[in-house]
Protein backbone atom coordinates (compact mmCIF):
# COMPACT_ATOMS: atom_id res chain seq x y z
CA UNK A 1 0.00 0.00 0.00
CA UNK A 2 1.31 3.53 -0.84
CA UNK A 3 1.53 5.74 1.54
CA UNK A 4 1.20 10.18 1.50
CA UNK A 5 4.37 11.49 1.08
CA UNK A 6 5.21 13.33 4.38
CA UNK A 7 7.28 16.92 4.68
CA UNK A 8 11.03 17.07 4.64
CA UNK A 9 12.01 15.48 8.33
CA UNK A 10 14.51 18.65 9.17
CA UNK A 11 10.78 20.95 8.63
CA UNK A 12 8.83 18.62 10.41
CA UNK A 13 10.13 18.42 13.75
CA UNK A 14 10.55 22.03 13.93
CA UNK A 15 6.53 22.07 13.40
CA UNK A 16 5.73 19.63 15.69
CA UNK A 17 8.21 21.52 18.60
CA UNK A 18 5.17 23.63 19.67
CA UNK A 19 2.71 20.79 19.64
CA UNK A 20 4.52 18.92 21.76
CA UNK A 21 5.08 21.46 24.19
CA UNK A 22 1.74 21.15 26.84
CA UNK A 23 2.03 17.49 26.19
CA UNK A 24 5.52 17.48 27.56
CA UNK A 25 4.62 20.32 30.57
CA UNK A 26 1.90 17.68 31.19
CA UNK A 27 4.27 14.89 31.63
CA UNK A 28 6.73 16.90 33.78
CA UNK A 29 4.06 17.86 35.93
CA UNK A 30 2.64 14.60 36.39
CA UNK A 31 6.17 13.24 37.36
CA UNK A 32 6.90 11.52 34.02
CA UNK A 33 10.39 11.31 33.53
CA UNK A 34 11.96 11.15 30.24
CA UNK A 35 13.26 7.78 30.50
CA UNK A 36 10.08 6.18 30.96
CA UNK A 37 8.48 8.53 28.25
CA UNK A 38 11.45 7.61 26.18
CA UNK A 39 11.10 4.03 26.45
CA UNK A 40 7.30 4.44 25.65
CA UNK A 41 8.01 6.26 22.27
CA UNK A 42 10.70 3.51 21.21
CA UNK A 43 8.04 0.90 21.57
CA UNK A 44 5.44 2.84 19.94
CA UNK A 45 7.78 3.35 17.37
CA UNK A 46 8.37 -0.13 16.63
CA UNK A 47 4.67 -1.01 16.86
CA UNK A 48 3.94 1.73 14.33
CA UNK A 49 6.31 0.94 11.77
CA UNK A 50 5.60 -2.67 12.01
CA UNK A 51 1.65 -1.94 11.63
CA UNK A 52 2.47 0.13 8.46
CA UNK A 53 4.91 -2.65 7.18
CA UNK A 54 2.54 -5.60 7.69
CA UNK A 55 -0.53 -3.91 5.68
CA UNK A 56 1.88 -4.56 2.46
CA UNK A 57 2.43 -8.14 3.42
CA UNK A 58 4.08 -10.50 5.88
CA UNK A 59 5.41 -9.61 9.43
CA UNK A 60 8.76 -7.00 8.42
CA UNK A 61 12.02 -8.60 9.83
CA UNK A 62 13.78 -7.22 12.66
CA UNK A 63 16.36 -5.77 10.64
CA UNK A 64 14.08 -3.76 8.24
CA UNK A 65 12.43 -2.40 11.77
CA UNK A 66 15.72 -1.25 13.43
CA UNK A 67 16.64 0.43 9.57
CA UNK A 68 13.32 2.47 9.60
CA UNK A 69 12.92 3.32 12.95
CA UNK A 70 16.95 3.46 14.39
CA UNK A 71 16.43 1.48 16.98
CA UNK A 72 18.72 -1.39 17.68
CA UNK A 73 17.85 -4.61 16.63
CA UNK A 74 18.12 -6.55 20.27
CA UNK A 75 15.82 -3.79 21.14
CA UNK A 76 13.66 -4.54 18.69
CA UNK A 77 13.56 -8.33 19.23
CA UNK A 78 12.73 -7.75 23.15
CA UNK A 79 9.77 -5.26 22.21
CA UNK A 80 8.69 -7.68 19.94
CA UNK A 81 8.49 -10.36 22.60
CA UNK A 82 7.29 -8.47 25.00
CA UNK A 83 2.95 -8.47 25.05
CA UNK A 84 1.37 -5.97 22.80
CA UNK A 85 -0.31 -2.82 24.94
CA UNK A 86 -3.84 -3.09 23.89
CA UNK A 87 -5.86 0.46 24.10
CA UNK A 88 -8.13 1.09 26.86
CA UNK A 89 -12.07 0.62 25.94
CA UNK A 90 -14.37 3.73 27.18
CA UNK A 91 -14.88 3.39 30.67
CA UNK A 92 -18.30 2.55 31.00
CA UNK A 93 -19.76 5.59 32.25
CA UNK A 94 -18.19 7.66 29.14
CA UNK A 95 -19.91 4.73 26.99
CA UNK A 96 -23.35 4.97 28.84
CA UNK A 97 -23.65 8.72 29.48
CA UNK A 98 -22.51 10.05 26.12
CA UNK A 99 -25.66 7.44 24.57
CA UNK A 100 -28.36 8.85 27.01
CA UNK A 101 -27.18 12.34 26.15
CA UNK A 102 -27.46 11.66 22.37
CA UNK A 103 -30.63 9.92 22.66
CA UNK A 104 -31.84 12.99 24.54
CA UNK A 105 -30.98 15.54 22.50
CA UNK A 106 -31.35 13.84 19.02
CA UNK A 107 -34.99 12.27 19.56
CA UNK A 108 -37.50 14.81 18.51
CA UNK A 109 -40.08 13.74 21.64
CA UNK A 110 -37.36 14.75 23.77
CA UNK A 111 -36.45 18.50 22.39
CA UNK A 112 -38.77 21.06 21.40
CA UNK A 113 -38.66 23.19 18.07
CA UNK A 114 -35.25 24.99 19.05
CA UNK A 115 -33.42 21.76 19.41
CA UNK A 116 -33.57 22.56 23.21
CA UNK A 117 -33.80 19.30 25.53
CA UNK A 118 -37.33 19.20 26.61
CA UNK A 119 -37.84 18.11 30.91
CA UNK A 120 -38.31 14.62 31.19
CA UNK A 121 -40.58 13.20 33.99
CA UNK A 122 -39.43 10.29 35.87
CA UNK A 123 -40.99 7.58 33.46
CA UNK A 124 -39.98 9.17 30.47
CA UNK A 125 -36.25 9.20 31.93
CA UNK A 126 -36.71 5.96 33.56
CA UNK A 127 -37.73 4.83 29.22
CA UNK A 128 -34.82 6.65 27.87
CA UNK A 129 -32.12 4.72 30.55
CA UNK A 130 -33.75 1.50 29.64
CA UNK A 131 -33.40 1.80 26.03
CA UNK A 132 -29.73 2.05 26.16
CA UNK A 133 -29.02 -0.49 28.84
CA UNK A 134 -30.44 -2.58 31.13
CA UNK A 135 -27.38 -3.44 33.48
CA UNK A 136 -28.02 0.24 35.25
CA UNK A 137 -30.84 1.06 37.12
CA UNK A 138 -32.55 4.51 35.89
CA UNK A 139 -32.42 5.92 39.60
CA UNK A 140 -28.55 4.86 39.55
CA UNK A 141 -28.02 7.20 36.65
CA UNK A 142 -30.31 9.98 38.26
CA UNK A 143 -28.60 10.31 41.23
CA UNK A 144 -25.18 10.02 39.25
CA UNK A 145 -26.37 12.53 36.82
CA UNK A 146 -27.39 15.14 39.53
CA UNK A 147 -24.43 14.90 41.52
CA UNK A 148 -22.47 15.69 38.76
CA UNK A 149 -24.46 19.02 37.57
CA UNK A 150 -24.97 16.80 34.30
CA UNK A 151 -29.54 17.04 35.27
CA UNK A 152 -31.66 18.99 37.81
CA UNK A 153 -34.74 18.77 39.28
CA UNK A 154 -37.16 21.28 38.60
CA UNK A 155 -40.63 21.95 41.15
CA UNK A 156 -42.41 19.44 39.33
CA UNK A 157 -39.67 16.75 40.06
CA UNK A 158 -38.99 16.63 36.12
CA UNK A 159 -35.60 15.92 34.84
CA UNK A 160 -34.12 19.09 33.18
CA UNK A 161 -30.80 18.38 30.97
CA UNK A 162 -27.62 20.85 31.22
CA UNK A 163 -26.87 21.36 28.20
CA UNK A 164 -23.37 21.63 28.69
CA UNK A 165 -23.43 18.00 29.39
CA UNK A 166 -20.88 17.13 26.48
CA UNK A 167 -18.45 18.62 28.75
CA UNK A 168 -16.58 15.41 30.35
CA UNK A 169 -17.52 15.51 34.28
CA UNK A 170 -17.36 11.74 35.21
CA UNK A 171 -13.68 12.05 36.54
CA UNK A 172 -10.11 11.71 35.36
CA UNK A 173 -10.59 8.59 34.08
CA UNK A 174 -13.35 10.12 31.46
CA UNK A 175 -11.10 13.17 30.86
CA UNK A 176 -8.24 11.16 30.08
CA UNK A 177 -10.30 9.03 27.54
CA UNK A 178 -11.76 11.79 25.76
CA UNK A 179 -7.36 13.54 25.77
CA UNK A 180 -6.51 10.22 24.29
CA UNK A 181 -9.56 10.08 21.65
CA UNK A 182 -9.60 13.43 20.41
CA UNK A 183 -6.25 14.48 20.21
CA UNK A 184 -5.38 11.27 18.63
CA UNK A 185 -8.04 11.75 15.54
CA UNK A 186 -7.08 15.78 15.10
CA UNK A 187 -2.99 14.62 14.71
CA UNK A 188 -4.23 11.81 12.48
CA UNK A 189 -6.54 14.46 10.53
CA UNK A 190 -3.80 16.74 10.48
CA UNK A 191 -1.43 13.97 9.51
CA UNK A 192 -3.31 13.01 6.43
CA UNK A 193 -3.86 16.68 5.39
CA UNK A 194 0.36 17.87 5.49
CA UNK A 195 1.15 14.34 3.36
CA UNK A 196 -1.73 14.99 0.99
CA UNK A 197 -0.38 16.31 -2.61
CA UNK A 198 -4.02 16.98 -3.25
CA UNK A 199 -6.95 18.20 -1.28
CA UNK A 200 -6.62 17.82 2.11
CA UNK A 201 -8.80 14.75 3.10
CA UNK A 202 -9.91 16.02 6.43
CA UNK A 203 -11.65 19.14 7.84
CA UNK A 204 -9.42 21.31 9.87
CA UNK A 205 -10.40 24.50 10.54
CA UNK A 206 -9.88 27.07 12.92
CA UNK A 207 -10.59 30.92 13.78
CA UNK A 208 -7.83 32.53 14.83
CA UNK A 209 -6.94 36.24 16.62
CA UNK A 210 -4.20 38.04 18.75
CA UNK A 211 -4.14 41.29 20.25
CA UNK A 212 -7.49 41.41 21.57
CA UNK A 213 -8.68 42.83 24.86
CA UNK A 214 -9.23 40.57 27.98
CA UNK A 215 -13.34 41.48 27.20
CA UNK A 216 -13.28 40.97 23.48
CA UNK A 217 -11.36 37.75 24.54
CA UNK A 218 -14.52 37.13 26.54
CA UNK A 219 -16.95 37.80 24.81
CA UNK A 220 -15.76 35.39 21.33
CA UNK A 221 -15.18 33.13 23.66
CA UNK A 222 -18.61 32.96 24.94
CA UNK A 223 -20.02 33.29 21.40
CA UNK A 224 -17.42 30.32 20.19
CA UNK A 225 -19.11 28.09 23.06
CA UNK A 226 -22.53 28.65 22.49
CA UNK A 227 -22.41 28.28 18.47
CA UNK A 228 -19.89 25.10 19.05
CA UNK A 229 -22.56 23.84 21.28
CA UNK A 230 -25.08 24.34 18.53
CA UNK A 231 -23.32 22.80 16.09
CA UNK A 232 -23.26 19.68 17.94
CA UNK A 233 -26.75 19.13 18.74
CA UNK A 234 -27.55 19.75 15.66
CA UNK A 235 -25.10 16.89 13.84
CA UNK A 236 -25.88 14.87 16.63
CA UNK A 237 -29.54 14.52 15.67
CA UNK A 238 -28.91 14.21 12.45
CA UNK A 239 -26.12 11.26 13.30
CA UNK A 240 -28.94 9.46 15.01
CA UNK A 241 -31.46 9.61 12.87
CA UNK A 242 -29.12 8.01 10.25
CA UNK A 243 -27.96 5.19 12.63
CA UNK A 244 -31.52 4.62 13.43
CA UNK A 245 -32.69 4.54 10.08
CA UNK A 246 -29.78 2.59 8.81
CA UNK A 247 -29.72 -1.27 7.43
CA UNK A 248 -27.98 -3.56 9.55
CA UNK A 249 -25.80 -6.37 7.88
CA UNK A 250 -23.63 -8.77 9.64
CA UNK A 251 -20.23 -8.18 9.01
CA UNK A 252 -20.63 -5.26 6.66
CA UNK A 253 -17.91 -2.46 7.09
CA UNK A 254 -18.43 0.71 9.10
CA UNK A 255 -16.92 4.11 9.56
CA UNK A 256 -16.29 5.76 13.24
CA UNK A 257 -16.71 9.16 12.34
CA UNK A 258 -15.53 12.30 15.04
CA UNK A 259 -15.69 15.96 14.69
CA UNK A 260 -14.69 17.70 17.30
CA UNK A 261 -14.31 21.79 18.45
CA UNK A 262 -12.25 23.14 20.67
CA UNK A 263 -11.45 26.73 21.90
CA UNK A 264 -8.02 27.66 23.65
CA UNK A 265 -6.96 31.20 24.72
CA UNK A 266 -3.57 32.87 26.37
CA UNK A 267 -2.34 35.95 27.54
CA UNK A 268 0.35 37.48 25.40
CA UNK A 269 3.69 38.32 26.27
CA UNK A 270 3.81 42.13 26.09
């Protein structure tokens, strides 16, 4: 299989230098020293090369491994032996929340004309848990939910939906899911896009501004949340009603499909 042509090597890590910095701050802070990240990189960078290698044929020898990557072939032959790190699964409550959420917002009984998410009353929350699992009890998922700021109870004892629930609150565990996830499929996008020699195949987008006042800051910052959180209602319902009204067939291909926003501001040095 041929593969994009990537940038000159001397032009790419000078690009990916300011990526990497808050990744690396994140590791020093967390007491991650660069041996151990070191020694995570050289395996990842023997699993990758292998991957690539094997979709063109057989397993690649050890020798082809230590020419493309550098690293030594004894090195090599004890990562090799050594069992492969398989990726974590969602933690459940990632899996089980991010469903109800979608199911609220993207069935049209549960939002009114705006898109808004409509109250729920007990038994229409109690339906909405059980359609998506049966292993949780619905007043598990209550109590979770409004201990978390994720629902409320209004006078009426109906269910009201924050709709800033797509922002992870279940925990470190969640956020560190959703940091592997996303940041993983924008580098791949982004990936794909610098070794295209055509049209980029991926979206990547962004609005960008310096020099702006601490309130202007604010302000298209506020904007940049609410229309970001419109945008994904919106594709959410649509997404749904296309799973829903899909075909299933055994065994036939799929696609996992994420688009993400994300908004990130910083003083200036003067």
């Amino acid at each position: 299989m041929d593969l994009p042509s990537p940038p000159p090597p001397g032009a790419l890590l000078h690009a990916l230098r300011r990526p990497l910095r808050p990744l690396l701050r994140l590791l020093i802070r967390a007491g991650v020293t660069f041996p151990v990240f070191a020694e995570m990189l050289r395996g990842l960078y023997v699993e990758t090369a292998a991957r690539d290698l094997s979709s063109d044929g057989g397993p690649p020898t050890d020798s082809r491994l230590a020419l493309l990557t550098g690293v030594h072939r004894k090195e090599i032959r004890r990562l090799r032996e050594e069992p492969a790190p398989v990726d974590d699964a969602p933690p459940a409550v990632v899996t089980l929340n991010s469903q109800l959420i979608s199911r609220w917002l993207g069935l049209p009984e549960n939002t009114n004309q705006a898109g808004d998410p409509l109250p729920l009353s007990r038994a229409a929350f109690d339906a909405l848990v059980v359609s998506v699992t049966t292993d949780v009890r619905p007043r598990s998922v209550l109590d979770s939910w409004l201990a978390q700021g994720i629902a409320t109870l209004d006078v009426d004892e109906h269910i009201r939906l924050n709709v800033a629930a797509f922002i992870p609150r279940e925990g470190q565990e969640a956020r560190l899911f959703y940091l592997a996830r996303n940041l993983h499929d924008h580098m791949a996008a982004a990936a794909a896009n610098v070794s295209a020699e055509g049209t980029p195949p991926f979206l990547e987008r962004s609005l960008h501004y310096d020099g702006l006042s601490p309130e202007a800051a604010q302000k298209l910052e506020a904007a940049g949340r609410a229309a970001a959180q419109q945008l994904l209602v919106e594709l959410n319902r649509l997404a749904l009603s296309l799973v829903e009204g899909q075909a299933t067939t055994p065994g036939a291909p799929t696609v996992r499909t994420n688009l993400g926003v994300y908004l990130y501001r910083e003083e200036e040095t003067p």
